[in-house]
C-alpha atoms as a PDB file:
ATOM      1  CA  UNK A   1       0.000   0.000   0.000  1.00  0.00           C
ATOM      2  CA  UNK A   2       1.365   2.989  -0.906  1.00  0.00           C
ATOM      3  CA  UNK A   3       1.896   6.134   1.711  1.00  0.00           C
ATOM      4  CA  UNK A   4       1.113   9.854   1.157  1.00  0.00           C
ATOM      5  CA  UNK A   5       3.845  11.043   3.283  1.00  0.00           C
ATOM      6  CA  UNK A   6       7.150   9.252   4.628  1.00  0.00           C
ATOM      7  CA  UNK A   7       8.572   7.641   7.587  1.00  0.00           C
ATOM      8  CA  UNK A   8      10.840  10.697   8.157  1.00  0.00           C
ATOM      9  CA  UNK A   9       7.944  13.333   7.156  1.00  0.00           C
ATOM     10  CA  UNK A  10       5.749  11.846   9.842  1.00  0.00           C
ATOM     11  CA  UNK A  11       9.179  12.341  12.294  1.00  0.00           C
ATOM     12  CA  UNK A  12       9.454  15.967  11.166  1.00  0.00           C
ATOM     13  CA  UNK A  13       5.898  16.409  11.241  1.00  0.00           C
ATOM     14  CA  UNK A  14       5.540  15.175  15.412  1.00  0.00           C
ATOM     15  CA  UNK A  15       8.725  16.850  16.389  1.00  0.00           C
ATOM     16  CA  UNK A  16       7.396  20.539  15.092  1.00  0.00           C
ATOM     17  CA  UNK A  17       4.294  19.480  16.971  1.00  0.00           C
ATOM     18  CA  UNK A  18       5.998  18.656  19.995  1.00  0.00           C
ATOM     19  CA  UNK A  19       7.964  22.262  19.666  1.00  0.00           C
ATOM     20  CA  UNK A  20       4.737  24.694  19.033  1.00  0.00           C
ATOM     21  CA  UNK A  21       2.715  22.611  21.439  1.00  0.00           C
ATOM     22  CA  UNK A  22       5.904  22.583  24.329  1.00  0.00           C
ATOM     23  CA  UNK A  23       5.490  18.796  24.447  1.00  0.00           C
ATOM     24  CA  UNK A  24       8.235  16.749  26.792  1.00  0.00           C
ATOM     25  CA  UNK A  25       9.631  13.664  25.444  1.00  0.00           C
ATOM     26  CA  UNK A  26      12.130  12.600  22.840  1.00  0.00           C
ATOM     27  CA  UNK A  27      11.861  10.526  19.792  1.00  0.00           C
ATOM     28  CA  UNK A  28      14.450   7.722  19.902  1.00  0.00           C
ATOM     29  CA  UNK A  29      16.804   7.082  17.490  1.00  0.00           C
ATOM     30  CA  UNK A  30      15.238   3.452  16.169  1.00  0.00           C
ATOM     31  CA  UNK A  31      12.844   5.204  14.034  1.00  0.00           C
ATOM     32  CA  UNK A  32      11.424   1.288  12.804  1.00  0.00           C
ATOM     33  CA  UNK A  33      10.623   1.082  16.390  1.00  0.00           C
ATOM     34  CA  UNK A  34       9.237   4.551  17.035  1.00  0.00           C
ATOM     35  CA  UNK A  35       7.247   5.343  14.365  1.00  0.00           C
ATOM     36  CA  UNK A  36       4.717   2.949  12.762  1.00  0.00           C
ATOM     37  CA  UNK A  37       2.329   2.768  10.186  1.00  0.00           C
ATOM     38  CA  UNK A  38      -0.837   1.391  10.296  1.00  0.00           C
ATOM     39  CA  UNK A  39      -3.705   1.328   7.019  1.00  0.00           C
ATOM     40  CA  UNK A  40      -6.368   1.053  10.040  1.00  0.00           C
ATOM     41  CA  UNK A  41      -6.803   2.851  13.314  1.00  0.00           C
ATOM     42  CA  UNK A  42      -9.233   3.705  15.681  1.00  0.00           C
ATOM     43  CA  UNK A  43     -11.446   5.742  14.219  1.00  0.00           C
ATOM     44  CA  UNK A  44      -9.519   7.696  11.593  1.00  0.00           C
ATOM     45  CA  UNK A  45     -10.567   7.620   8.836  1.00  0.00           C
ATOM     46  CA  UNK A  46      -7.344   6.464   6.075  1.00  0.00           C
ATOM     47  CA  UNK A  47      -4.191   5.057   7.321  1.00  0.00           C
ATOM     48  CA  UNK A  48      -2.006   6.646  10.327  1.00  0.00           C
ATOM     49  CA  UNK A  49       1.344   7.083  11.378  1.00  0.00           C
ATOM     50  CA  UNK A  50       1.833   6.382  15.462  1.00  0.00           C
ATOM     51  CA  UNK A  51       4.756   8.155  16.881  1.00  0.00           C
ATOM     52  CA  UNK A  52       6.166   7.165  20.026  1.00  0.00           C
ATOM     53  CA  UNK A  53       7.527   9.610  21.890  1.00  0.00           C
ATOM     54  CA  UNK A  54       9.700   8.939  25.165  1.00  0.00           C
ATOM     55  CA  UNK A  55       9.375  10.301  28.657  1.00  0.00           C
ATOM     56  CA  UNK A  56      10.639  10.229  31.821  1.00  0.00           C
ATOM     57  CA  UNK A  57       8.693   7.600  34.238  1.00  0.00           C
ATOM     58  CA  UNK A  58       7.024   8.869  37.503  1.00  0.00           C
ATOM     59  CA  UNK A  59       4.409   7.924  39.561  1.00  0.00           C
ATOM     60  CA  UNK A  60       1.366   9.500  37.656  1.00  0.00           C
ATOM     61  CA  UNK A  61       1.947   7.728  34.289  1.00  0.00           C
ATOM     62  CA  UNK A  62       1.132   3.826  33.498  1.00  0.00           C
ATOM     63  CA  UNK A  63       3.285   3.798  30.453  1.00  0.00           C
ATOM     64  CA  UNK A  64       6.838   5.718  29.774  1.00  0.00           C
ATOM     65  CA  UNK A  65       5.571   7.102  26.646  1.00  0.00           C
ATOM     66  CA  UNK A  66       2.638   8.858  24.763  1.00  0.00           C
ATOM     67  CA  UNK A  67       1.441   8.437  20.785  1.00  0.00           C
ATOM     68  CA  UNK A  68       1.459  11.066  18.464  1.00  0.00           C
ATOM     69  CA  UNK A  69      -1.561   9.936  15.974  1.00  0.00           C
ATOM     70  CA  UNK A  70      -0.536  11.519  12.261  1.00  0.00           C
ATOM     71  CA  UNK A  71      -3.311  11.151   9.189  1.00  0.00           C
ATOM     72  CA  UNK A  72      -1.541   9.812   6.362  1.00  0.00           C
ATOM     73  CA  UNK A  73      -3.616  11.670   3.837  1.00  0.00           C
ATOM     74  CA  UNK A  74      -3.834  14.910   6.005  1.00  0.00           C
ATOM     75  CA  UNK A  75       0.173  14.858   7.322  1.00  0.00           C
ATOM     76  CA  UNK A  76      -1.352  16.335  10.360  1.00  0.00           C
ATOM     77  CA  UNK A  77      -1.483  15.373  13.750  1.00  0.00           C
ATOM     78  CA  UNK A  78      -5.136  14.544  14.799  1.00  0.00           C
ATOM     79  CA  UNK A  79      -4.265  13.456  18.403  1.00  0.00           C
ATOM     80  CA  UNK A  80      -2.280  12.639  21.343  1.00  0.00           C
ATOM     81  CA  UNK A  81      -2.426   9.581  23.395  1.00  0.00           C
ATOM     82  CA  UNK A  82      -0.911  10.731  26.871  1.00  0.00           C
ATOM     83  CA  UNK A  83       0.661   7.721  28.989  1.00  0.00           C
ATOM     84  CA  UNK A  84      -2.680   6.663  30.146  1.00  0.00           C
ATOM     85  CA  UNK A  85      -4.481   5.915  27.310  1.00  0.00           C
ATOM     86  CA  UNK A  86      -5.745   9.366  27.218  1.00  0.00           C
ATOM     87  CA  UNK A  87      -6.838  11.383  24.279  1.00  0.00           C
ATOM     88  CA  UNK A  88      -5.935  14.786  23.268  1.00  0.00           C
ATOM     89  CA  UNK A  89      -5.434  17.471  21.179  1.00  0.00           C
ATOM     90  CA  UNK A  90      -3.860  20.500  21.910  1.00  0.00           C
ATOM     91  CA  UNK A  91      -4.181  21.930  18.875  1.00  0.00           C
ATOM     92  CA  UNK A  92      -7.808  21.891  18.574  1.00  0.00           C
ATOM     93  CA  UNK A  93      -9.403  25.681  19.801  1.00  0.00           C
ATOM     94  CA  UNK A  94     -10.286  25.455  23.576  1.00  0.00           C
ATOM     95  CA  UNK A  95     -12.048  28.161  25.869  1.00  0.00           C
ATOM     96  CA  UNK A  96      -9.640  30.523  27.903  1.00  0.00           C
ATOM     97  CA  UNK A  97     -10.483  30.243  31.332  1.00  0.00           C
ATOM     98  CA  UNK A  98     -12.081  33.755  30.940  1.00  0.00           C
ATOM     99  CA  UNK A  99     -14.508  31.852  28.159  1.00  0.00           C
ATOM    100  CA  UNK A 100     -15.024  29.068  30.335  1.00  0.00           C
ATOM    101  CA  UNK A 101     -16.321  30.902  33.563  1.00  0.00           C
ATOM    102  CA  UNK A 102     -18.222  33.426  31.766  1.00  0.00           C
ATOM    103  CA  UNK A 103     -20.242  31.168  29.857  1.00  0.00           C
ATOM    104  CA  UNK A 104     -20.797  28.651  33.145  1.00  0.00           C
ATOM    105  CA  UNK A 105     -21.546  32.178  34.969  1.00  0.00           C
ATOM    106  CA  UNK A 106     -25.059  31.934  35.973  1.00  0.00           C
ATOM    107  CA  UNK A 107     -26.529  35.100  37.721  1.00  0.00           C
ATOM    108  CA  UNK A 108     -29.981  34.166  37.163  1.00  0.00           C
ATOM    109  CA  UNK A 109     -32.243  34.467  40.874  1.00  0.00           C
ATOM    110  CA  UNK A 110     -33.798  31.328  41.091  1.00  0.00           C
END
């Protein structure tokens, strides 16, 4: 099957990631190891490129490590899997906490 980007596109495209998003970790040298490629995942829709990206171990984490999830056919990142299973995706448009409180305000009488 053929692949819209490469093994060290997906690489290049997780470690700017990692930089604009400030994400810990490093990507270890055994790239065959550390970055896969899979025609079928979750629910992603095309084939995917999972990124394994090291960390250092403490007491919070069940795993060492955390997945960056790359579409082939978009050579984006869609998602992160954190060390415990976790998904998320820091680049998607959240609420500042100013947002948040002022839309959960309620100062209603009731």
């Amino acid at each position: 099957m053929g692949t819209n980007i490469t093994l060290s596109m997906a690489l290049s495209i997780a470690k700017d990631y990692m930089s604009k998003y400030d994400l810990s970790g490093d990507i270890l040298e055994n790239l065959e190891r550390t970055i896969r490629f899979y025609s079928d995942f979750d629910s992603i829709t095309g084939s995917v490129w999972l990124v394994m990206v090291s960390i250092t171990p403490n007491d919070f984490f069940a795993e060492n490590e955390y997945t960056i999830v790359i579409s082939d056919k978009e050579a984006s990142v869609k998602y992160i899997i954190d060390p415990n299973g976790h998904v998320h995706s820091p680049h998607l448009e959240t609420l500042t906490h100013d947002e948040f409180d002022s839309q959960w305000n309620d100062d209603s009488d009731q």
